[in-house]
PDB file of N, CA and C in Angstrom:
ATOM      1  N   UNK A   1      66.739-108.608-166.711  1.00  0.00           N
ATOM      2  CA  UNK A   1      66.229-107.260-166.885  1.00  0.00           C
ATOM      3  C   UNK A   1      65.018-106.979-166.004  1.00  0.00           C
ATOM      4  N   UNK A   2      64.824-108.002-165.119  1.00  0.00           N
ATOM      5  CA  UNK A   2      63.363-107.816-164.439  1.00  0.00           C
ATOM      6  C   UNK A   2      63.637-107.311-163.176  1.00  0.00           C
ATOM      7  N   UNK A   3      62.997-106.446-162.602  1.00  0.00           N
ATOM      8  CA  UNK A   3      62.722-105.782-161.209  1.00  0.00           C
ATOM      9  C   UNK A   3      63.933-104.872-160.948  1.00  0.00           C
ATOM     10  N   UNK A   4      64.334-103.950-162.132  1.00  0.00           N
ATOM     11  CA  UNK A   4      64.958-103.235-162.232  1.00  0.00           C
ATOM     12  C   UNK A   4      65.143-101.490-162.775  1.00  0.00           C
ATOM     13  N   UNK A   5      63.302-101.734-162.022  1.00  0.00           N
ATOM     14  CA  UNK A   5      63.020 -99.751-161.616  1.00  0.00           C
ATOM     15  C   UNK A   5      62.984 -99.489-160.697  1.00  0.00           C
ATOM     16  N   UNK A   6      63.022 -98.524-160.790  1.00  0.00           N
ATOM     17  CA  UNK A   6      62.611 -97.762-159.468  1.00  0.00           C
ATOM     18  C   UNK A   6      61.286 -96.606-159.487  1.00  0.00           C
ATOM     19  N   UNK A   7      60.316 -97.186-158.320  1.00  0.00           N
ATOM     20  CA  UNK A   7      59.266 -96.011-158.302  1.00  0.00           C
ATOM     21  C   UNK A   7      58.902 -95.350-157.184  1.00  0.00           C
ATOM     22  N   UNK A   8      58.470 -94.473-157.104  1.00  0.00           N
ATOM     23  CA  UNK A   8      58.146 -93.736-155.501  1.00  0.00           C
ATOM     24  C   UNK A   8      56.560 -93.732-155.602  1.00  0.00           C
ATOM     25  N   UNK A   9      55.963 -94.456-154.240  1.00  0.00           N
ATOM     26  CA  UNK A   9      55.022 -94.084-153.491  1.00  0.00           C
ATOM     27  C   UNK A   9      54.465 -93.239-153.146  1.00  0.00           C
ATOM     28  N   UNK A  10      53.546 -92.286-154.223  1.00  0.00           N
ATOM     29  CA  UNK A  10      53.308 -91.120-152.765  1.00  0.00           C
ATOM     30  C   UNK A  10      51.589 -91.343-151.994  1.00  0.00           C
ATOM     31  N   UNK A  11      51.882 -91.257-151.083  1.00  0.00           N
ATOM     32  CA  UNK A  11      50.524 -91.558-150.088  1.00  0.00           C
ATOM     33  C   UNK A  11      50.033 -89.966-149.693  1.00  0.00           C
ATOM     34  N   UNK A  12      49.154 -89.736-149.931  1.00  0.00           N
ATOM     35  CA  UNK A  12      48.521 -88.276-149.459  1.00  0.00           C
ATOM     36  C   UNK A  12      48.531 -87.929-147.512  1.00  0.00           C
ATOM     37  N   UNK A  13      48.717 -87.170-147.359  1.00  0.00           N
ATOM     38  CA  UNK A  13      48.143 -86.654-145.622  1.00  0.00           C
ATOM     39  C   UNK A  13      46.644 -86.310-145.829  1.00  0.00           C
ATOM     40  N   UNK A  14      46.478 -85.542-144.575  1.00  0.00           N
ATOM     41  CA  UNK A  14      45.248 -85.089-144.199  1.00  0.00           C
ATOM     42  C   UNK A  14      45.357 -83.587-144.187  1.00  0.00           C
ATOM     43  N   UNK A  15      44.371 -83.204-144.757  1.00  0.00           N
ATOM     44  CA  UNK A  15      44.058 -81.415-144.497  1.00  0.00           C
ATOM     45  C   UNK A  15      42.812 -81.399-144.347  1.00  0.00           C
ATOM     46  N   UNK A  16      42.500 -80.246-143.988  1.00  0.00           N
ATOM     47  CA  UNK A  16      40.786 -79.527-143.644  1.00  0.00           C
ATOM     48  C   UNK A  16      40.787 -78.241-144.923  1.00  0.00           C
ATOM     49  N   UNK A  17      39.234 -78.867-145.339  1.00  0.00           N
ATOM     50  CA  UNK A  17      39.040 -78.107-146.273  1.00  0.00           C
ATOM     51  C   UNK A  17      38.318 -76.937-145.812  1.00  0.00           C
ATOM     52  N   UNK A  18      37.830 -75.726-146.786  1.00  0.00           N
ATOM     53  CA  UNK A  18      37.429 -74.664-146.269  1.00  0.00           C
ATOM     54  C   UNK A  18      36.266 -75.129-145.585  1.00  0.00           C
ATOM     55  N   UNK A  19      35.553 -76.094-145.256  1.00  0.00           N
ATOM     56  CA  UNK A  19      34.265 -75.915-143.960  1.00  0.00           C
ATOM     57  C   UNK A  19      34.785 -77.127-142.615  1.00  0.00           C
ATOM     58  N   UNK A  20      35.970 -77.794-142.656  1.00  0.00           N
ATOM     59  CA  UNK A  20      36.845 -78.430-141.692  1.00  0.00           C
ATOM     60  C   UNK A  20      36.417 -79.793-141.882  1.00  0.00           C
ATOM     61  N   UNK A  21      36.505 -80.383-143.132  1.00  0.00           N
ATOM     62  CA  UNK A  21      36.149 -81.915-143.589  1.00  0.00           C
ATOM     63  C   UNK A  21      38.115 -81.756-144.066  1.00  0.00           C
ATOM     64  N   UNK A  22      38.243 -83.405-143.359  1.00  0.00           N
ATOM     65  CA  UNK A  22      39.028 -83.772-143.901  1.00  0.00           C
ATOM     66  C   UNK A  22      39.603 -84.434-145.294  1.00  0.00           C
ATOM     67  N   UNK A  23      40.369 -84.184-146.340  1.00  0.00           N
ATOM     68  CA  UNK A  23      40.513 -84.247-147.760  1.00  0.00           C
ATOM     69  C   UNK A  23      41.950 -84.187-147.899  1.00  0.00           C
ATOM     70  N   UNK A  24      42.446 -85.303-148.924  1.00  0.00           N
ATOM     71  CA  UNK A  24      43.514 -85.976-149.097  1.00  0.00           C
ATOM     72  C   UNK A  24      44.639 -84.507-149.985  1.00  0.00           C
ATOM     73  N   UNK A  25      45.624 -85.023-148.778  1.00  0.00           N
ATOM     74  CA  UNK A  25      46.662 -83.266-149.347  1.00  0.00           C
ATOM     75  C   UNK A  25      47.979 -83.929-149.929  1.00  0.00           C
ATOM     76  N   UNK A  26      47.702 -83.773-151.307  1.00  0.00           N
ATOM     77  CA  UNK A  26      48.726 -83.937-151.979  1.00  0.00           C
ATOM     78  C   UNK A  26      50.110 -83.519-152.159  1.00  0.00           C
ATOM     79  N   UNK A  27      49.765 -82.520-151.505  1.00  0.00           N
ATOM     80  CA  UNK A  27      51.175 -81.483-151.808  1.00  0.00           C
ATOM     81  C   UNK A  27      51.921 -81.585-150.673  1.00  0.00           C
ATOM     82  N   UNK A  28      52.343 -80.635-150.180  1.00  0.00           N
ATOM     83  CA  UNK A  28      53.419 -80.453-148.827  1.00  0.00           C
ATOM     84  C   UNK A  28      53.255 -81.668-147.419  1.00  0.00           C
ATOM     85  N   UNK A  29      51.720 -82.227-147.094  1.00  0.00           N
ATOM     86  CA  UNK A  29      51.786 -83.093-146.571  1.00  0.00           C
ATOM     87  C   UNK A  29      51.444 -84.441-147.080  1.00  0.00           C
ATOM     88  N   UNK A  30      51.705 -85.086-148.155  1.00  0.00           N
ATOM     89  CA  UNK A  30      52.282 -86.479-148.656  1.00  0.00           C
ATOM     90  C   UNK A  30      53.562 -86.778-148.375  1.00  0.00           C
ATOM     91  N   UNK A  31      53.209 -88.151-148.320  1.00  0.00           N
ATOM     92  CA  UNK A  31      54.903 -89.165-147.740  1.00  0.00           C
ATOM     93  C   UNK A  31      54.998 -89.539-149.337  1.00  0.00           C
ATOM     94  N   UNK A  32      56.498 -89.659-149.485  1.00  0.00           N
ATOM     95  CA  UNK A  32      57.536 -90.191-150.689  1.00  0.00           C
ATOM     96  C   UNK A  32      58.468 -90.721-150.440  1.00  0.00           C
ATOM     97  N   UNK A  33      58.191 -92.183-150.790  1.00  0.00           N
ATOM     98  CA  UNK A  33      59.112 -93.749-151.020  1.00  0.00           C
ATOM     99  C   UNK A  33      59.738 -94.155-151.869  1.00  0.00           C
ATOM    100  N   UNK A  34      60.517 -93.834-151.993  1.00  0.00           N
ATOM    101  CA  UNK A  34      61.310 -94.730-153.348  1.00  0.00           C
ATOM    102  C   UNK A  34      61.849 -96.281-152.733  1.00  0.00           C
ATOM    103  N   UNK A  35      61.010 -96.673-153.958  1.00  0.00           N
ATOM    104  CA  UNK A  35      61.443 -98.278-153.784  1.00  0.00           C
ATOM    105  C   UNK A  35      62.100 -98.606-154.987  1.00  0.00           C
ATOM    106  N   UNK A  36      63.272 -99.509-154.905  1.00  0.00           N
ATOM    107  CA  UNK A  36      64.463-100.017-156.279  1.00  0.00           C
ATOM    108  C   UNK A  36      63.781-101.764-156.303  1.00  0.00           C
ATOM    109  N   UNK A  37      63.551-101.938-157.498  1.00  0.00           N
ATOM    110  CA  UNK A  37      63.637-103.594-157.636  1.00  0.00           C
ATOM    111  C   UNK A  37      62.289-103.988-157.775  1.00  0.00           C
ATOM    112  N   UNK A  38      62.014-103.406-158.982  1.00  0.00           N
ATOM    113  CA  UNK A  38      60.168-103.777-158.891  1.00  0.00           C
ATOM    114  C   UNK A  38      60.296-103.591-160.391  1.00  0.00           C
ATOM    115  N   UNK A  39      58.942-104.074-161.157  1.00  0.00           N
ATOM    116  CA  UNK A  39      58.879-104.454-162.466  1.00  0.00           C
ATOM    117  C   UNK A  39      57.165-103.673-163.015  1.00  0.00           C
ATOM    118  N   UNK A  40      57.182-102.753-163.408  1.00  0.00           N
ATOM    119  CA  UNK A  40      56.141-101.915-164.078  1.00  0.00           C
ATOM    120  C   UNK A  40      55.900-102.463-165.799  1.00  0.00           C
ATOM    121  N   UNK A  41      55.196-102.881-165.886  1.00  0.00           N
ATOM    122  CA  UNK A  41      54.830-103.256-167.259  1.00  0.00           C
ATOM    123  C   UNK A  41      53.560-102.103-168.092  1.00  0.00           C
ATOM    124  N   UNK A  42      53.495-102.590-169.194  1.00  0.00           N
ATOM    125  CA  UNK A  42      51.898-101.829-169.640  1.00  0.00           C
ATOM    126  C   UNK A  42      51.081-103.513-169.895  1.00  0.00           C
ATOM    127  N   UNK A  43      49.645-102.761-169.495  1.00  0.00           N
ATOM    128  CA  UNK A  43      48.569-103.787-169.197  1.00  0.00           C
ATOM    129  C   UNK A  43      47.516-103.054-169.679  1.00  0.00           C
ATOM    130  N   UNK A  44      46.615-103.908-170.884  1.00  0.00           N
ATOM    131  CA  UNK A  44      45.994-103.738-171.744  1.00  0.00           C
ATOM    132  C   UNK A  44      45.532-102.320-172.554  1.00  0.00           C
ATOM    133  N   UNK A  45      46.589-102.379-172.570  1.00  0.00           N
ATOM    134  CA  UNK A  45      46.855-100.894-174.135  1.00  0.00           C
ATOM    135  C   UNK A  45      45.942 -99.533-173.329  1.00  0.00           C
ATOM    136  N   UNK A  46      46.038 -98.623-174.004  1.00  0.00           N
ATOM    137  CA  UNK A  46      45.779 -97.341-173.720  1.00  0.00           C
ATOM    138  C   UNK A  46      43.862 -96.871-174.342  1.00  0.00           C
ATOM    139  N   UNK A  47      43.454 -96.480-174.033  1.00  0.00           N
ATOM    140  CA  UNK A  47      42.226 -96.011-174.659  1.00  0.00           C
ATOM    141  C   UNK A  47      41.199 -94.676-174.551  1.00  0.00           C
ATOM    142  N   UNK A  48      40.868 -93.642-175.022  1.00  0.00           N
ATOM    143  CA  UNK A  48      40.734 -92.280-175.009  1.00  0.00           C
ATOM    144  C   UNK A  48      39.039 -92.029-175.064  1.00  0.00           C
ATOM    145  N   UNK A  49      38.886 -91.078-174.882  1.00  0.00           N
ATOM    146  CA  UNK A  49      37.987 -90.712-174.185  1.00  0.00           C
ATOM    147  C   UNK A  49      37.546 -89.066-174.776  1.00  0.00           C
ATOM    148  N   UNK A  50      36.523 -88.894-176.149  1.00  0.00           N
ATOM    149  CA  UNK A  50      36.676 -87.356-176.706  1.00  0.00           C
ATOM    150  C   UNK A  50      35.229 -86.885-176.483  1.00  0.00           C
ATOM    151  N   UNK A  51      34.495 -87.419-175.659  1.00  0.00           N
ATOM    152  CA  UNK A  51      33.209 -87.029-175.596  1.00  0.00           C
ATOM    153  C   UNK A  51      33.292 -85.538-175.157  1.00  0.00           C
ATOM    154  N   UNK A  52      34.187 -85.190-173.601  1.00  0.00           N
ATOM    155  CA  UNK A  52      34.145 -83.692-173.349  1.00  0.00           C
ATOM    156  C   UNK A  52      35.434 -83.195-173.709  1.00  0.00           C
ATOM    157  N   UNK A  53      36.431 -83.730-173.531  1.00  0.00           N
ATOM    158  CA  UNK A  53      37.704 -83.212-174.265  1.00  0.00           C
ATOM    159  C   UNK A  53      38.609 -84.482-174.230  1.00  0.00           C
ATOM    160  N   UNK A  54      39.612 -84.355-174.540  1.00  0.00           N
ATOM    161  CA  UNK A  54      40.460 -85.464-175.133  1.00  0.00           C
ATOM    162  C   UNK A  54      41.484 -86.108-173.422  1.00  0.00           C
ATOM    163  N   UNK A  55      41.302 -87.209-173.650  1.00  0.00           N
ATOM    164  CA  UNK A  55      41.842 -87.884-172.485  1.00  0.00           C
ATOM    165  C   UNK A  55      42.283 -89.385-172.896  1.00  0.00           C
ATOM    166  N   UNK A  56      43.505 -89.421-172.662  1.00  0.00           N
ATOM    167  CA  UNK A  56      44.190 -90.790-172.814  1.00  0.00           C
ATOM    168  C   UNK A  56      44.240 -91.724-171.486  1.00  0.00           C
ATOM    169  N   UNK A  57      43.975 -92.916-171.217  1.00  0.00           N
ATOM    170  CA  UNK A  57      44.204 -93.424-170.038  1.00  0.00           C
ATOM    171  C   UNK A  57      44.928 -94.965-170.222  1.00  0.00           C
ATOM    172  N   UNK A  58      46.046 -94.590-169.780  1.00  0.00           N
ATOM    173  CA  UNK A  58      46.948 -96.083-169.999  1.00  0.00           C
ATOM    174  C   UNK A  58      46.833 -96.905-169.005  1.00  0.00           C
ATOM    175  N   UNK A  59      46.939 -98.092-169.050  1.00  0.00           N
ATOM    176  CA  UNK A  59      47.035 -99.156-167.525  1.00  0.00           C
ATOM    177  C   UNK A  59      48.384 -99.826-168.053  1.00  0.00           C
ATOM    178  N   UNK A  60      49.102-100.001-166.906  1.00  0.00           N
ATOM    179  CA  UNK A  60      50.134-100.730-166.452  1.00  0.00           C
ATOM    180  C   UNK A  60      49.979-101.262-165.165  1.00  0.00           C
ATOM    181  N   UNK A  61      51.243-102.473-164.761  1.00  0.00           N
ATOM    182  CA  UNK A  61      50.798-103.608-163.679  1.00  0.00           C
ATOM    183  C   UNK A  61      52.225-103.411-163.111  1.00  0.00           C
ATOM    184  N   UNK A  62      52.196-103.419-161.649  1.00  0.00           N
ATOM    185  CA  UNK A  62      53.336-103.470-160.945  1.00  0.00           C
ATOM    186  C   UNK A  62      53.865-104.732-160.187  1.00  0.00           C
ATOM    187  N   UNK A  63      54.853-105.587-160.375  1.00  0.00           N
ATOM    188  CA  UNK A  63      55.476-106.498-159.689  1.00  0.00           C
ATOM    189  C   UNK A  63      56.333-106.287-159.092  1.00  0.00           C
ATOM    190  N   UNK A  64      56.096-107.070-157.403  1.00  0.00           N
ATOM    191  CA  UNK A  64      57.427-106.979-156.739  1.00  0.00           C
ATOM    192  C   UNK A  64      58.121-108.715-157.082  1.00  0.00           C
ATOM    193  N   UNK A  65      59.712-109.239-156.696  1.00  0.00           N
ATOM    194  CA  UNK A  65      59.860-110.518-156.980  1.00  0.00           C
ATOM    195  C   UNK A  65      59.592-111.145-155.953  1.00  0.00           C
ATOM    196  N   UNK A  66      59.881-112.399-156.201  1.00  0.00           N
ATOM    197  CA  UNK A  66      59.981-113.370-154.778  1.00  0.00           C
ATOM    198  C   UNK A  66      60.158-113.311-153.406  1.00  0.00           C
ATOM    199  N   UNK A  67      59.112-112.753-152.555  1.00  0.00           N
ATOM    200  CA  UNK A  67      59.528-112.926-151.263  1.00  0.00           C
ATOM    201  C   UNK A  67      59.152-110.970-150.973  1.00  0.00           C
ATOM    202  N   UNK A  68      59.397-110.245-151.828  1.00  0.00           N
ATOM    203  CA  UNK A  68      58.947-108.749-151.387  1.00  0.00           C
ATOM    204  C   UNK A  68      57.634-108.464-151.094  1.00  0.00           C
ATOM    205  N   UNK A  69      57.296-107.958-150.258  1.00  0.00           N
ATOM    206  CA  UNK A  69      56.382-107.639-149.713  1.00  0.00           C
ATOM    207  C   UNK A  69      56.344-105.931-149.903  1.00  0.00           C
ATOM    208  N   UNK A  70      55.379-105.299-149.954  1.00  0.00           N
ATOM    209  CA  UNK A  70      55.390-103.376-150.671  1.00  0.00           C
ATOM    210  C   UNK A  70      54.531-102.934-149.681  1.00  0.00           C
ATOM    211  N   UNK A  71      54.511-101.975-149.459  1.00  0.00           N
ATOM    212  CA  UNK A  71      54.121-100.884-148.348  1.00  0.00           C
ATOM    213  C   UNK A  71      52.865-100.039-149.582  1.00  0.00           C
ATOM    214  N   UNK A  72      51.958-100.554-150.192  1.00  0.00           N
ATOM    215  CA  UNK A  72      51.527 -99.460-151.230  1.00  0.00           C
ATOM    216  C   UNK A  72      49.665-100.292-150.927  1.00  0.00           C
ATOM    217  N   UNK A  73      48.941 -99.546-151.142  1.00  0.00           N
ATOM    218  CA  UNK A  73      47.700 -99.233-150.851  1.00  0.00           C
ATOM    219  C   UNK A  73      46.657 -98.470-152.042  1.00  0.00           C
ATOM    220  N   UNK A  74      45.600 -98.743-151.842  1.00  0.00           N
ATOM    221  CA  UNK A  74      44.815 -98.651-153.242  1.00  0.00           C
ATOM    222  C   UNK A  74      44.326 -97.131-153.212  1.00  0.00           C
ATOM    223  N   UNK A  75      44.647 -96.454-152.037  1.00  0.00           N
ATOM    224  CA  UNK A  75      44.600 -94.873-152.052  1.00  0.00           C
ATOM    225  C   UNK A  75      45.866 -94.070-152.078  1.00  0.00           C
ATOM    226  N   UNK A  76      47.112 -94.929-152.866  1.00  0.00           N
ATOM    227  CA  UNK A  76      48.216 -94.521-153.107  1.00  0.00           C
ATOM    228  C   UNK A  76      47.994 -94.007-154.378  1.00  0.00           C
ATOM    229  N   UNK A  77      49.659 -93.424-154.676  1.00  0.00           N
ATOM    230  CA  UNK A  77      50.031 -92.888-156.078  1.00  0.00           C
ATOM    231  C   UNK A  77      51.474 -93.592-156.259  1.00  0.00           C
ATOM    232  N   UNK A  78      51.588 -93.636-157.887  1.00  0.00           N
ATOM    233  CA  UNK A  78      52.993 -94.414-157.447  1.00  0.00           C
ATOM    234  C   UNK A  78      53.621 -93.373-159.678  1.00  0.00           C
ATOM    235  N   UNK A  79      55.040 -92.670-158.911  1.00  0.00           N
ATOM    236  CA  UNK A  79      55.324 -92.195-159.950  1.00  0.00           C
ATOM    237  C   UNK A  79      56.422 -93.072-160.431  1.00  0.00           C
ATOM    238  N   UNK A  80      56.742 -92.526-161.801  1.00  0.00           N
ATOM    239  CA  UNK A  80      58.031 -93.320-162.269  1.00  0.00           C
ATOM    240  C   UNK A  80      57.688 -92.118-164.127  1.00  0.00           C
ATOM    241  N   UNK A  81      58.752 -92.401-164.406  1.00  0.00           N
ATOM    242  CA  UNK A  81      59.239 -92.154-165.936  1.00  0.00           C
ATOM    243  C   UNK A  81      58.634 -90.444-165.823  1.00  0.00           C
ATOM    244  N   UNK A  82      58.614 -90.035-164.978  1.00  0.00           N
ATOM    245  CA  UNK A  82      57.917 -88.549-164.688  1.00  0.00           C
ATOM    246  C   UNK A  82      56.458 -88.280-164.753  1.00  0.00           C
ATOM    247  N   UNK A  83      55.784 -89.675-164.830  1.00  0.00           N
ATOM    248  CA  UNK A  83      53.982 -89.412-164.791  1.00  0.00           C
ATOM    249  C   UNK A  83      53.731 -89.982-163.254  1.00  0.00           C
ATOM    250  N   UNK A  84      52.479 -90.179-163.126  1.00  0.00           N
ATOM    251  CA  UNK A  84      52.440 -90.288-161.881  1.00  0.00           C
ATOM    252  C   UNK A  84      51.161 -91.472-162.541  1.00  0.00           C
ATOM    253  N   UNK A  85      50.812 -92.416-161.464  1.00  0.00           N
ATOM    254  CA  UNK A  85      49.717 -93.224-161.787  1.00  0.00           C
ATOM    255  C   UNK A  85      48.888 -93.399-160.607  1.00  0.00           C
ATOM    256  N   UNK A  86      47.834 -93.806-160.477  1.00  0.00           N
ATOM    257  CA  UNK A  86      46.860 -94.114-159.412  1.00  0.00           C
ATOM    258  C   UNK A  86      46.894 -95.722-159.333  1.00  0.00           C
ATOM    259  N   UNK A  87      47.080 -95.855-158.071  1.00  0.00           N
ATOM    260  CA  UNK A  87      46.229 -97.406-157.878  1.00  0.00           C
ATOM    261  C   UNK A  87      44.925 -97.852-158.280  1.00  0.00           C
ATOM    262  N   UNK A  88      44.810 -98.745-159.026  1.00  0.00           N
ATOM    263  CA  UNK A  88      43.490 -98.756-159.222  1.00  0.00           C
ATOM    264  C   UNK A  88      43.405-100.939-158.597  1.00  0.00           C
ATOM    265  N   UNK A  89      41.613-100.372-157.679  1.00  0.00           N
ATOM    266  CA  UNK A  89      41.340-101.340-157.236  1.00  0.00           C
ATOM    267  C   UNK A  89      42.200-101.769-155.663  1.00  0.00           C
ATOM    268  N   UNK A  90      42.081-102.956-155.339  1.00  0.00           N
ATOM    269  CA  UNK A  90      43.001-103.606-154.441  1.00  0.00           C
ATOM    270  C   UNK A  90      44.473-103.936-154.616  1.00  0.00           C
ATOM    271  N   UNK A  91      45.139-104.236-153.857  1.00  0.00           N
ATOM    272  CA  UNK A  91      46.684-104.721-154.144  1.00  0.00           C
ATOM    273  C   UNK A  91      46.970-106.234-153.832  1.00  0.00           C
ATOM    274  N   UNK A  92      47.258-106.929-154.343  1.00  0.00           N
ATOM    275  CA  UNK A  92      47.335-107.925-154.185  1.00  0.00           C
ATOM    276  C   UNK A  92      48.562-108.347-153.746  1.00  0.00           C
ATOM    277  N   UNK A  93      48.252-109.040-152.789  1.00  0.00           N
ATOM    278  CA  UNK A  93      49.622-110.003-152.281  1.00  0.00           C
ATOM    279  C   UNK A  93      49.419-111.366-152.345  1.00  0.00           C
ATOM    280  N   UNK A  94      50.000-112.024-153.220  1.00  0.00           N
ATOM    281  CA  UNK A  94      50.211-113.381-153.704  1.00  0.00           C
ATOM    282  C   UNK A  94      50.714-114.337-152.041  1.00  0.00           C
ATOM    283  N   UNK A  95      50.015-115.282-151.828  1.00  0.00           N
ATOM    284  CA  UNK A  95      50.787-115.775-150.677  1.00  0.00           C
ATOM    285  C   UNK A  95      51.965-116.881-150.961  1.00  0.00           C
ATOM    286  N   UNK A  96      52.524-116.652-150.530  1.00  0.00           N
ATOM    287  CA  UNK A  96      54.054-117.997-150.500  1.00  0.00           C
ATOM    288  C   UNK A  96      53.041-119.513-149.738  1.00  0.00           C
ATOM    289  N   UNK A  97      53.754-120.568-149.974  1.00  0.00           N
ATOM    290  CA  UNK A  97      53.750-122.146-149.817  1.00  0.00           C
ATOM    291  C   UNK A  97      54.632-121.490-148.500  1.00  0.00           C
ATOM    292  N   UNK A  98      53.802-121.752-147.401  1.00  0.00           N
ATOM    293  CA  UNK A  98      54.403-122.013-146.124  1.00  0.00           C
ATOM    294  C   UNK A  98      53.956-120.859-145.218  1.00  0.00           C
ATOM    295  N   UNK A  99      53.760-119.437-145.739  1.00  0.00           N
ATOM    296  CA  UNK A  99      53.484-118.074-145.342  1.00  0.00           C
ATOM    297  C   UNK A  99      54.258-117.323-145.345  1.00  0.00           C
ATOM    298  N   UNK A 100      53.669-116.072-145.252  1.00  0.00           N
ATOM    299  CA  UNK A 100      54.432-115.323-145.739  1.00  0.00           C
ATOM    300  C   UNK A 100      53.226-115.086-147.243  1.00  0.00           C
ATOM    301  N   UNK A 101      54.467-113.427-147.919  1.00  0.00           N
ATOM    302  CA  UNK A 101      53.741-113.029-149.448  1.00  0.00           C
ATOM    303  C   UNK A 101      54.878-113.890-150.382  1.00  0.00           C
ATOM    304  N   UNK A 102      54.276-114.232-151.509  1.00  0.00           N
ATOM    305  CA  UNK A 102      55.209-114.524-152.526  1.00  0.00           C
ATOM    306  C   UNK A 102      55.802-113.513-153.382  1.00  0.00           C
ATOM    307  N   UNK A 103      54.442-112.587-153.767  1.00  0.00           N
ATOM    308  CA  UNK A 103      54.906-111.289-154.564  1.00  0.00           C
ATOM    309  C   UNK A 103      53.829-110.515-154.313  1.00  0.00           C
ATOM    310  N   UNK A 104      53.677-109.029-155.028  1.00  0.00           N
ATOM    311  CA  UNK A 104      52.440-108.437-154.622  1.00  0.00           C
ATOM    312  C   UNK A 104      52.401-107.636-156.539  1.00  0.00           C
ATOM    313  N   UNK A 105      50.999-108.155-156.426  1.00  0.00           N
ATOM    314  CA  UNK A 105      50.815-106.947-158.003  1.00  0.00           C
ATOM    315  C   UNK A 105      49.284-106.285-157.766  1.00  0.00           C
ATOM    316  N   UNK A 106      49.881-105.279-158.328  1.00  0.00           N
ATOM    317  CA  UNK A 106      48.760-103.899-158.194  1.00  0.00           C
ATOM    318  C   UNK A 106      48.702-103.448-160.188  1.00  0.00           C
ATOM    319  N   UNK A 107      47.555-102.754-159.856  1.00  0.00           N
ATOM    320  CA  UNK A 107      47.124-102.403-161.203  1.00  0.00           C
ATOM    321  C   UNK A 107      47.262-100.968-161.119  1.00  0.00           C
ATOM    322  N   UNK A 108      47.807-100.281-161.868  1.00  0.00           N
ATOM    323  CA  UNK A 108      48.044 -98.555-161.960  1.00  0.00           C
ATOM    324  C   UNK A 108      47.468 -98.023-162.851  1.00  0.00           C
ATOM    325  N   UNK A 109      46.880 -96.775-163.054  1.00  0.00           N
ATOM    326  CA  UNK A 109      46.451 -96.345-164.532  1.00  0.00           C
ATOM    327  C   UNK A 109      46.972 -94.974-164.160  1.00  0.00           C
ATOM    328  N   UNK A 110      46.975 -94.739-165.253  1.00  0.00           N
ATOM    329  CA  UNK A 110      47.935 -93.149-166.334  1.00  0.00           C
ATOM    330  C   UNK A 110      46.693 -92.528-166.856  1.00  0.00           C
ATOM    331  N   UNK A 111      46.346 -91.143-166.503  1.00  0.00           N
ATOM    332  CA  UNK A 111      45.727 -90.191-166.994  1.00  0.00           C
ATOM    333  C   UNK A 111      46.450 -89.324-167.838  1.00  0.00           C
ATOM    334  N   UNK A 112      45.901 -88.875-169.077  1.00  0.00           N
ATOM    335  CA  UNK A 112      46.550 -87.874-169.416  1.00  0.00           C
ATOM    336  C   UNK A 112      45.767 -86.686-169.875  1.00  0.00           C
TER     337      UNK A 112
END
């Protein structure tokens, strides 16, 4: 049953904001990847936030298997089940005995 979702990548472009600073464009210029064969878990439970209004924030952990190597970056987004999550932190790529990656896991969190 393992490494048997599928999630898409989305990486932001570049736009100019109203005084011509560049700022990450989510919309019409982001790239979208779907990758099959990866393993999304939940990682250490959910916890909320009611000081200014109500906010849930879940973490889950992404695995690729043996030998995959992922195209994903800690200023990515990566959707699945219809939410979308942020990278959070670095991505890790596990190295293989000999070279090469063994696997790569990244940490995602869920706003709600």
């Amino acid at each position: 049953m393992l490494y048997q979702q599928s999630i898409t990548i989305v990486r932001p472009g570049t736009a100019a904001d109203e005084y011509g600073n560049s700022k990450d464009d989510w919309g019409a210029g982001a790239t979208r990847t779907t990758v099959e064969g990866v393993n999304v878990q939940p990682m250490g439970g959910s916890s909320e936030d009611t000081e200014d209004k109500q906010v849930i924030v879940t973490g889950w952990r992404l695995y690729t298997p043996r030998g995959i190597d992922l195209d994903l970056r800690e200023t990515d987004r990566v959707e699945a089940w219809g939410t979308t999550m942020q990278v959070v932190g670095k991505v890790a790529r596990w190295p293989a005995p000999g070279g090469g990656v063994h696997h790569v896991e990244a940490d995602l969190q869920e706003v709600d």
